[in-house]
C-alpha atoms as a PDB file:
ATOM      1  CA  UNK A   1       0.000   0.000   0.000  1.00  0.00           C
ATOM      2  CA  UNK A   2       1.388   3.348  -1.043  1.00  0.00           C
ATOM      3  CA  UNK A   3       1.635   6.171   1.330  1.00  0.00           C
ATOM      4  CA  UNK A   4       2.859   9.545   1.538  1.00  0.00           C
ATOM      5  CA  UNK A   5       2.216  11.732   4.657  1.00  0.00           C
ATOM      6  CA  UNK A   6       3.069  15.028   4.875  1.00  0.00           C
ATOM      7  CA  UNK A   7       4.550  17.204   7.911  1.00  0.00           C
ATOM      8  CA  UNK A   8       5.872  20.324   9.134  1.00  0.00           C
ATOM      9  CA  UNK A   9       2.787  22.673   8.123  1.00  0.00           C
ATOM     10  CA  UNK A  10       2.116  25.408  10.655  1.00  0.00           C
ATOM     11  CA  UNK A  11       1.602  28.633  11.563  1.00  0.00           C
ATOM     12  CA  UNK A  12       4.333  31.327  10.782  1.00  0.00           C
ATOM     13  CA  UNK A  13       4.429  35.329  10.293  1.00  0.00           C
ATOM     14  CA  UNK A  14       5.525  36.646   7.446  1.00  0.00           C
ATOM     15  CA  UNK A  15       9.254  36.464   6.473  1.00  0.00           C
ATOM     16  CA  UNK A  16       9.449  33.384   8.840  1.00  0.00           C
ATOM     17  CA  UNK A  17      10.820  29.777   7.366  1.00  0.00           C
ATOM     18  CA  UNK A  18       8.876  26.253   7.084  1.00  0.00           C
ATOM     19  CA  UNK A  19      10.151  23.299   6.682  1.00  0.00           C
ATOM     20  CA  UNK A  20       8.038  20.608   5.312  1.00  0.00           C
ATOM     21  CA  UNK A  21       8.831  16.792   5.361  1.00  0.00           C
ATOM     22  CA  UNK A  22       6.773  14.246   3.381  1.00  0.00           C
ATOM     23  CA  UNK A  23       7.534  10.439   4.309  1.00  0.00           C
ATOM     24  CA  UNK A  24       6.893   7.921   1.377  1.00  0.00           C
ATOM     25  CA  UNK A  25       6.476   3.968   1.730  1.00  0.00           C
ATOM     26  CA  UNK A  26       5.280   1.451  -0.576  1.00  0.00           C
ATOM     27  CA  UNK A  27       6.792   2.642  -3.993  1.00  0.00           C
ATOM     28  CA  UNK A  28      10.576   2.385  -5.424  1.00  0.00           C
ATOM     29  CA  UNK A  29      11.173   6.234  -4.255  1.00  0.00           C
ATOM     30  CA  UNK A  30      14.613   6.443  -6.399  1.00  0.00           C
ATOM     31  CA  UNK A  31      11.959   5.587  -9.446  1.00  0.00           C
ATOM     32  CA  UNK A  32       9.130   8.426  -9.192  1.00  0.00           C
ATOM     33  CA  UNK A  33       9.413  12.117  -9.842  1.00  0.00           C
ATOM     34  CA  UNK A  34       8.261  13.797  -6.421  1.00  0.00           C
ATOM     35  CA  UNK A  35       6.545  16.860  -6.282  1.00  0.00           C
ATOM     36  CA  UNK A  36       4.747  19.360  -4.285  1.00  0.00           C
ATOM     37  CA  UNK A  37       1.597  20.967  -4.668  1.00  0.00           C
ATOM     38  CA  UNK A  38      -0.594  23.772  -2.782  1.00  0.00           C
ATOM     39  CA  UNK A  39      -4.246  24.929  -2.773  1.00  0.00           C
ATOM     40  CA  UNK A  40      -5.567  28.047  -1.512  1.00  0.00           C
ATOM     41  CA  UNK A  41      -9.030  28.434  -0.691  1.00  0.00           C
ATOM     42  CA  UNK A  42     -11.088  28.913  -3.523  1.00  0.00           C
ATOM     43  CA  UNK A  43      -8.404  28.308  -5.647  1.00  0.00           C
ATOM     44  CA  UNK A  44      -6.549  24.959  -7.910  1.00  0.00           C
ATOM     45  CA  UNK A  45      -4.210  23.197  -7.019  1.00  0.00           C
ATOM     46  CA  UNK A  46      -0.375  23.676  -8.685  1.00  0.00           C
ATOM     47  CA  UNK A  47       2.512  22.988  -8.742  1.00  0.00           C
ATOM     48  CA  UNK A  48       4.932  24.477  -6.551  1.00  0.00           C
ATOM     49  CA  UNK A  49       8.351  22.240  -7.059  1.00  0.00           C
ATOM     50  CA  UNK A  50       9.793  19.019  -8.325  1.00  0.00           C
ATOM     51  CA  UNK A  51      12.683  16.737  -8.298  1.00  0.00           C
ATOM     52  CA  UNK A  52      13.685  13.553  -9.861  1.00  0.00           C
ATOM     53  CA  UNK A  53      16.345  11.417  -8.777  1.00  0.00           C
ATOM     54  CA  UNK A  54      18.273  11.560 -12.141  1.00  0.00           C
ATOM     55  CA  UNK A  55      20.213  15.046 -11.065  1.00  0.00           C
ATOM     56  CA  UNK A  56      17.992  17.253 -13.663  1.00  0.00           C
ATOM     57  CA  UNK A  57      17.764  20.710 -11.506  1.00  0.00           C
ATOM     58  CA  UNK A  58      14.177  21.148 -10.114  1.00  0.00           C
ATOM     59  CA  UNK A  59      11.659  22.564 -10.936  1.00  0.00           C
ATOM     60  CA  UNK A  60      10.304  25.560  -8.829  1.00  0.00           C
ATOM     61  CA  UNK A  61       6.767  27.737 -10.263  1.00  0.00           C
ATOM     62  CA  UNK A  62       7.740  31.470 -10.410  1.00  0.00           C
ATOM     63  CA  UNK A  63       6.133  32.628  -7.496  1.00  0.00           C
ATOM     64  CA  UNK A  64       9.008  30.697  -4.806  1.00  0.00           C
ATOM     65  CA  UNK A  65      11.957  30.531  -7.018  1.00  0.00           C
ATOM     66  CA  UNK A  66      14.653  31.698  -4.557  1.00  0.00           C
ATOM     67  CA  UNK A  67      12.689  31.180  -1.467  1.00  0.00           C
ATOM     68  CA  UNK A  68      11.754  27.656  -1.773  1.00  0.00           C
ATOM     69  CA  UNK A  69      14.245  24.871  -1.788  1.00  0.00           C
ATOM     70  CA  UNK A  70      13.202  20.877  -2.949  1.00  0.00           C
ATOM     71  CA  UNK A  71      15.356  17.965  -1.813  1.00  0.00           C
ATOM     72  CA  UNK A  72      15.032  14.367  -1.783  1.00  0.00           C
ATOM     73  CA  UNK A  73      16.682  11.553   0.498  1.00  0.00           C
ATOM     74  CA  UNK A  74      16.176   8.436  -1.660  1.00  0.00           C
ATOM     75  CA  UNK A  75      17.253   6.207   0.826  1.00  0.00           C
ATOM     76  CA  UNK A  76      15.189   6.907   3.569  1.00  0.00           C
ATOM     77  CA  UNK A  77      12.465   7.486   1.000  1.00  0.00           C
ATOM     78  CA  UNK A  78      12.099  11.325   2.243  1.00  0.00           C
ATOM     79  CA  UNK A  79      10.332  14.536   0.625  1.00  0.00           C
ATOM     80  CA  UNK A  80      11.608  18.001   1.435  1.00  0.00           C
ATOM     81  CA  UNK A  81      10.364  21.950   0.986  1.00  0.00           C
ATOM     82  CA  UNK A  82      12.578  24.301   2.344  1.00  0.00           C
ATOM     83  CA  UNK A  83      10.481  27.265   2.781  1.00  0.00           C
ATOM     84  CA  UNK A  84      11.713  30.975   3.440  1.00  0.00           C
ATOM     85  CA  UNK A  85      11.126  34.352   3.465  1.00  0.00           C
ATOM     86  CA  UNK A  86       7.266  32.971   3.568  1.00  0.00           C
ATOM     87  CA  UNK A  87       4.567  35.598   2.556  1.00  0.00           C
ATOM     88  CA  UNK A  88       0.554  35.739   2.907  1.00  0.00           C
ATOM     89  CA  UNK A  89       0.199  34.489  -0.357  1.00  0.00           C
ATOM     90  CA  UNK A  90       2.205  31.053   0.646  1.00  0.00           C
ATOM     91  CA  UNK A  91      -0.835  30.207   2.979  1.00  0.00           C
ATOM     92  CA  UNK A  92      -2.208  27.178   1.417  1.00  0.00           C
ATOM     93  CA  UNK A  93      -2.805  23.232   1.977  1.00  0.00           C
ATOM     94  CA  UNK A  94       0.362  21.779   0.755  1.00  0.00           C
ATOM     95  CA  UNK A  95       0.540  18.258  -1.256  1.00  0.00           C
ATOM     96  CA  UNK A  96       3.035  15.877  -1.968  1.00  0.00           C
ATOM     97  CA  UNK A  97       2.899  13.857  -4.958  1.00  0.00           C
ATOM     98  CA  UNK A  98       4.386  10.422  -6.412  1.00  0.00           C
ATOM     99  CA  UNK A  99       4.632  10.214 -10.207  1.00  0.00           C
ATOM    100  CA  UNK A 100       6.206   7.469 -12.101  1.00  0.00           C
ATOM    101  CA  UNK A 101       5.809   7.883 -15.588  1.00  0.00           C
ATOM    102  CA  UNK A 102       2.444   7.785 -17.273  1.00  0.00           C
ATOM    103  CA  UNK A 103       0.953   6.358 -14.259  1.00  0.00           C
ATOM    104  CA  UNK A 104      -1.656   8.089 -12.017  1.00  0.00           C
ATOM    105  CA  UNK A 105       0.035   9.851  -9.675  1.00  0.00           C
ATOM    106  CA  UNK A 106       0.034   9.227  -5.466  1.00  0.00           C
ATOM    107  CA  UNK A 107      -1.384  12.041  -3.755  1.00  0.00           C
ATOM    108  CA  UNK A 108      -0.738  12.779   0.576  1.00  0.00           C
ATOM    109  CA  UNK A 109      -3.219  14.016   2.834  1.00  0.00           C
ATOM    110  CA  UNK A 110      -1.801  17.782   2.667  1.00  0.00           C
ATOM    111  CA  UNK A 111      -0.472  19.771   5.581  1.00  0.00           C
ATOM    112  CA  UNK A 112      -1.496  23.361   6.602  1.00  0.00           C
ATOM    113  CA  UNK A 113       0.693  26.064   5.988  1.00  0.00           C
ATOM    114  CA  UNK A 114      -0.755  29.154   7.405  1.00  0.00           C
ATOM    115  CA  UNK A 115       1.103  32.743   7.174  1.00  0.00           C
ATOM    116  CA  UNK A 116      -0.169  35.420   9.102  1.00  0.00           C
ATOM    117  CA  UNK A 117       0.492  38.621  11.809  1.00  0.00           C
END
């Protein structure tokens, strides 16, 4: 049975740093391009960053590029986002996500990432 739970969400004021964790078991981690994802309220669900375990640089959307950092342990079957300099617009529901080629994809449960004063 696959699994991927996520960790690390929070609450944090603006400029602080996150740190989110996402702990995979029941795949071939060192196979499957790992992402994550966030939704806002009210809003869909994209993709933040992604990293395969081929050394292609990751990806990162436009909006954390330099604040956000993606890293993978493939050993210990770990997903990382290093998140800093965290703004209002960073509060969302964040995903991780399992994708080995033209399979369907392995979603988590999400974690709460809440910025705010």
């Amino acid at each position: 049975q696959v699994q991927l739970v996520e960790s690390g969400g929070g609450l944090v004021q603006p400029g602080g740093s996150l740190t989110l964790s996402c702990a995979a078991s029941g795949i071939t981690f060192g196979q499957y391009y790992m992402s994550w994802y966030r939704q806002a309220p009210g809003e869909e669900r994209y993709l933040v960053a992604g990293i395969s375990s081929v050394g292609a640089p990751p990806f990162y959307d436009h909006s954390v590029k330099g604040r956000f950092t993606i890293s993978r342990d493939d050993v210990d079957k770990m997903l990382y986002l290093q998140m800093n300099n965290l703004n209002t617009s960073d509060t969302a529901v964040y995903y991780c996500q399992a994708k080995f080629g033209l399979d369907s994809p392995y979603w988590g449960q999400g974690t709460q990432v809440t910025v705010s004063t």
